[in-house]
C-alpha atoms as a PDB file:
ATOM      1  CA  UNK A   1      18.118  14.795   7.283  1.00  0.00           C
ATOM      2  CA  UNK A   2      19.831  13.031  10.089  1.00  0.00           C
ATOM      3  CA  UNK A   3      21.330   9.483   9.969  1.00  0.00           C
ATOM      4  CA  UNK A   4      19.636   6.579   8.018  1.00  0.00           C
ATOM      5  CA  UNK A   5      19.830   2.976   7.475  1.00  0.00           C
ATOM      6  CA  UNK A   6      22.610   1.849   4.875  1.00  0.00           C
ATOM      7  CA  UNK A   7      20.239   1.842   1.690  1.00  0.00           C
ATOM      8  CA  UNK A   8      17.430   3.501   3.083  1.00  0.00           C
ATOM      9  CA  UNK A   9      15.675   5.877   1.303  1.00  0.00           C
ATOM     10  CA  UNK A  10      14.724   9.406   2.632  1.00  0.00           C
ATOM     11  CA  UNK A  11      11.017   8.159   2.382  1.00  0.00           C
ATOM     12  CA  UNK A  12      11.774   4.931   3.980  1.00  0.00           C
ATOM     13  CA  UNK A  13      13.064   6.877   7.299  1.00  0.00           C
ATOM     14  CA  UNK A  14      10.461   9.460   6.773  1.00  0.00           C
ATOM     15  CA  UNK A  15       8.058   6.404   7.111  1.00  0.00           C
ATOM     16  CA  UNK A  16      10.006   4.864  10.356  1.00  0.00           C
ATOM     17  CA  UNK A  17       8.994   7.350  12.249  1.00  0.00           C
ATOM     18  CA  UNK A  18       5.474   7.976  10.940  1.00  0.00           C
ATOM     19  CA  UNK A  19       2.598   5.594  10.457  1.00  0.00           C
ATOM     20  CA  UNK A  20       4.635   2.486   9.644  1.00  0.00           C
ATOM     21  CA  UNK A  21       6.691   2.525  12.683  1.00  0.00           C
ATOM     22  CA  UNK A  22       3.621   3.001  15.117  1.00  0.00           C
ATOM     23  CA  UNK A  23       0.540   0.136  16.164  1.00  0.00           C
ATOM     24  CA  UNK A  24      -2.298   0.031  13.723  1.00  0.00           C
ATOM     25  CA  UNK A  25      -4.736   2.392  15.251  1.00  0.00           C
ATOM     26  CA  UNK A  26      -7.692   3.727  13.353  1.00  0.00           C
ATOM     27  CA  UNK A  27      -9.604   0.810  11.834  1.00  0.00           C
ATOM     28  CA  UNK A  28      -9.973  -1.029  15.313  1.00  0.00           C
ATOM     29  CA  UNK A  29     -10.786   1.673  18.314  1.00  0.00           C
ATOM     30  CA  UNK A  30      -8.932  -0.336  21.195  1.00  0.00           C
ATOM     31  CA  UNK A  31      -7.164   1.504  23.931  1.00  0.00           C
ATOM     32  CA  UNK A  32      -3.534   1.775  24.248  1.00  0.00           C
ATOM     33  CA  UNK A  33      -1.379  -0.886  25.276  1.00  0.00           C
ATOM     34  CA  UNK A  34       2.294   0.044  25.810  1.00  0.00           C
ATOM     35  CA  UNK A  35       4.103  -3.288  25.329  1.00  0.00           C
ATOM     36  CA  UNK A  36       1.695  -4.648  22.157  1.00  0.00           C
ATOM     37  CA  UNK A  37       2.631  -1.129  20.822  1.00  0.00           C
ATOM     38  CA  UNK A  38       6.649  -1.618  21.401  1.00  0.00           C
ATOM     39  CA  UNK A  39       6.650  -4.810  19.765  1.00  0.00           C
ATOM     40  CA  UNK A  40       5.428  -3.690  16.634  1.00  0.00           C
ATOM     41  CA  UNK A  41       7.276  -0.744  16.577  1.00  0.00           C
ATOM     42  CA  UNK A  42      10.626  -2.524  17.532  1.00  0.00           C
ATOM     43  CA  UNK A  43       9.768  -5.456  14.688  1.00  0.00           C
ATOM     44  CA  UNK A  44       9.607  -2.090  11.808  1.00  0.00           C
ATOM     45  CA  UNK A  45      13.126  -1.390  13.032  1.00  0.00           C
ATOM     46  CA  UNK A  46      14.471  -4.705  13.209  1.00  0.00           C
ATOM     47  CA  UNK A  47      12.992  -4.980   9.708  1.00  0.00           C
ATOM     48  CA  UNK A  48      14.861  -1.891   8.778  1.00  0.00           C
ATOM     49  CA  UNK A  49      17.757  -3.490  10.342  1.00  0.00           C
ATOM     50  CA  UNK A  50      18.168  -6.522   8.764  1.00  0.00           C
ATOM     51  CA  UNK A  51      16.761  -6.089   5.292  1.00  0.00           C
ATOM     52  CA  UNK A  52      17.402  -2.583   4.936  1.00  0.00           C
ATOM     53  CA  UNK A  53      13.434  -1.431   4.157  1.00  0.00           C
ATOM     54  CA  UNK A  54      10.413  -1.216   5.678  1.00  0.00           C
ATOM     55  CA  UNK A  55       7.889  -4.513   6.535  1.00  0.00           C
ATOM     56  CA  UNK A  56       5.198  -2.647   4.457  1.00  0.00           C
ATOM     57  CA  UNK A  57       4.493  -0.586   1.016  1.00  0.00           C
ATOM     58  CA  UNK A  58       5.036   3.061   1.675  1.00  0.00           C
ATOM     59  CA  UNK A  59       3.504   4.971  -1.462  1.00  0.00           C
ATOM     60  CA  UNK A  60      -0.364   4.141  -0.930  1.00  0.00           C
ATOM     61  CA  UNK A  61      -2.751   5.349   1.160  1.00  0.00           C
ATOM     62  CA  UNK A  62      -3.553   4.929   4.532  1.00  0.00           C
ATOM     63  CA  UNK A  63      -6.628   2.779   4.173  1.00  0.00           C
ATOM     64  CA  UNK A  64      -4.534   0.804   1.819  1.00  0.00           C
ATOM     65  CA  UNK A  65      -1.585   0.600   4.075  1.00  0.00           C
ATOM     66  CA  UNK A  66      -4.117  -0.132   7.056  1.00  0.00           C
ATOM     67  CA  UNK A  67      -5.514  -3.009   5.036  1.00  0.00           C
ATOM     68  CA  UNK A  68      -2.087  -4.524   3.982  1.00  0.00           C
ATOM     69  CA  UNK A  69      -1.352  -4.995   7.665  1.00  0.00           C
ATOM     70  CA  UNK A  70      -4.302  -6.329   8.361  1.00  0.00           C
ATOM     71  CA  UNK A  71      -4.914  -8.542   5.571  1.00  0.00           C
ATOM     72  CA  UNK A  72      -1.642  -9.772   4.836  1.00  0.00           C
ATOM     73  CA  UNK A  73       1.133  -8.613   7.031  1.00  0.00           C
ATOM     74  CA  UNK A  74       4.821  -7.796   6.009  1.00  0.00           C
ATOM     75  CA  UNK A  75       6.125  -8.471   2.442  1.00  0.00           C
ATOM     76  CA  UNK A  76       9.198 -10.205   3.220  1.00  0.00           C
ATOM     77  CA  UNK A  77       9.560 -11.025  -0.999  1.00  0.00           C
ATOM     78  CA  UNK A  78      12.180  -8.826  -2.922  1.00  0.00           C
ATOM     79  CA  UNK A  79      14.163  -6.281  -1.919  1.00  0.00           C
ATOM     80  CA  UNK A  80      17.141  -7.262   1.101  1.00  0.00           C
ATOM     81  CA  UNK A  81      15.013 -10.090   2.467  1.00  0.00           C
ATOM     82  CA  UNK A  82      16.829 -12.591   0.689  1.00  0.00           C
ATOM     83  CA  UNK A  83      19.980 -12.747   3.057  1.00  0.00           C
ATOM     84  CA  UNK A  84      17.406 -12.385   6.059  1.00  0.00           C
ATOM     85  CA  UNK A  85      17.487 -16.159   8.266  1.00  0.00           C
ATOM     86  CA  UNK A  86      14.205 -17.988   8.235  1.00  0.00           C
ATOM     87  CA  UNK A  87      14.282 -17.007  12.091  1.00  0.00           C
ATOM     88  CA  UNK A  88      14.490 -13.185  11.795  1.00  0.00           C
ATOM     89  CA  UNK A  89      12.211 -13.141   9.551  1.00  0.00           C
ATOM     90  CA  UNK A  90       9.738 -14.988  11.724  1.00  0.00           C
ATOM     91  CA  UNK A  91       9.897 -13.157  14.888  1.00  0.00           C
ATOM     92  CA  UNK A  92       9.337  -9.954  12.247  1.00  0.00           C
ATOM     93  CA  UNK A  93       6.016 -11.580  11.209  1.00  0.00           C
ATOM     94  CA  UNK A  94       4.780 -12.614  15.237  1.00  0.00           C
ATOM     95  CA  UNK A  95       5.885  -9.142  16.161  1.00  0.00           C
ATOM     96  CA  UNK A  96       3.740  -7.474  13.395  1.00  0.00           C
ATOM     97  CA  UNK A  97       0.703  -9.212  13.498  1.00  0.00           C
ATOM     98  CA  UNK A  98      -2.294  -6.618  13.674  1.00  0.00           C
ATOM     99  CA  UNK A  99      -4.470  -8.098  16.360  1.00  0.00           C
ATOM    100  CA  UNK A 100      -2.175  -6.940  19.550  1.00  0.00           C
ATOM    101  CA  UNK A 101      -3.133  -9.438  21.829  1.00  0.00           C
ATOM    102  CA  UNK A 102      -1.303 -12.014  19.218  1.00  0.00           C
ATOM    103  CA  UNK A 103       1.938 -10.417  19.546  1.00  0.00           C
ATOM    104  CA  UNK A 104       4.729 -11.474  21.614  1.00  0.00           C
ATOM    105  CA  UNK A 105       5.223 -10.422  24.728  1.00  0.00           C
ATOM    106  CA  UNK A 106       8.285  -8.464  25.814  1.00  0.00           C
ATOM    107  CA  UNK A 107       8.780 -10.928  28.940  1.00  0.00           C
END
């Protein structure tokens, strides 16, 4: 329940506020850094914002969904990317790359 994103699906906001919306933990012990950790999470909303879906696949597994982050960042193909400006869709990328210290700062 609750409110959702125009053309979001239930699983899509499920996801927001599960694993997709929070910093890649897991496959690289680090310890936690608040602002590397806001940027990503802020970048899944914007995504959610502007294209109406999620940066990443939501129906595989965790490893898999761990590994698409890692290995190739957000799929910014198909779907409501298309009407999405060549700068949104930019910061979207910076702020989701996995390695935190990459990121953007908030500053």
């Amino acid at each position: 329940g609750g409110p959702r994103a125009v053309g979001a699906s239930e699983a899509e906001c499920a996801a927001v506020g599960a694993e997709m919306g929070s910093r890649p933990v897991g496959a690289v012990p680090s310890p936690y850094a608040g602002e590397p950790a806001d940027v990503w999470s802020a970048a899944v909303c914007l995504s959610a914002l502007v294209a109406a879906r999620l940066p990443f696949d939501q129906d595989i597994s965790m490893g898999a969904l761990y590994a698409q982050m890692r290995d190739r960042g957000p799929d910014m193909t198909s779907g409501g990317w298309e009407g999405v400006s060549a700068s949104a869709k930019d910061l979207i990328r910076r702020a989701l790359v996995f390695k935190a210290e990459e990121r953007p700062g908030l500053g």
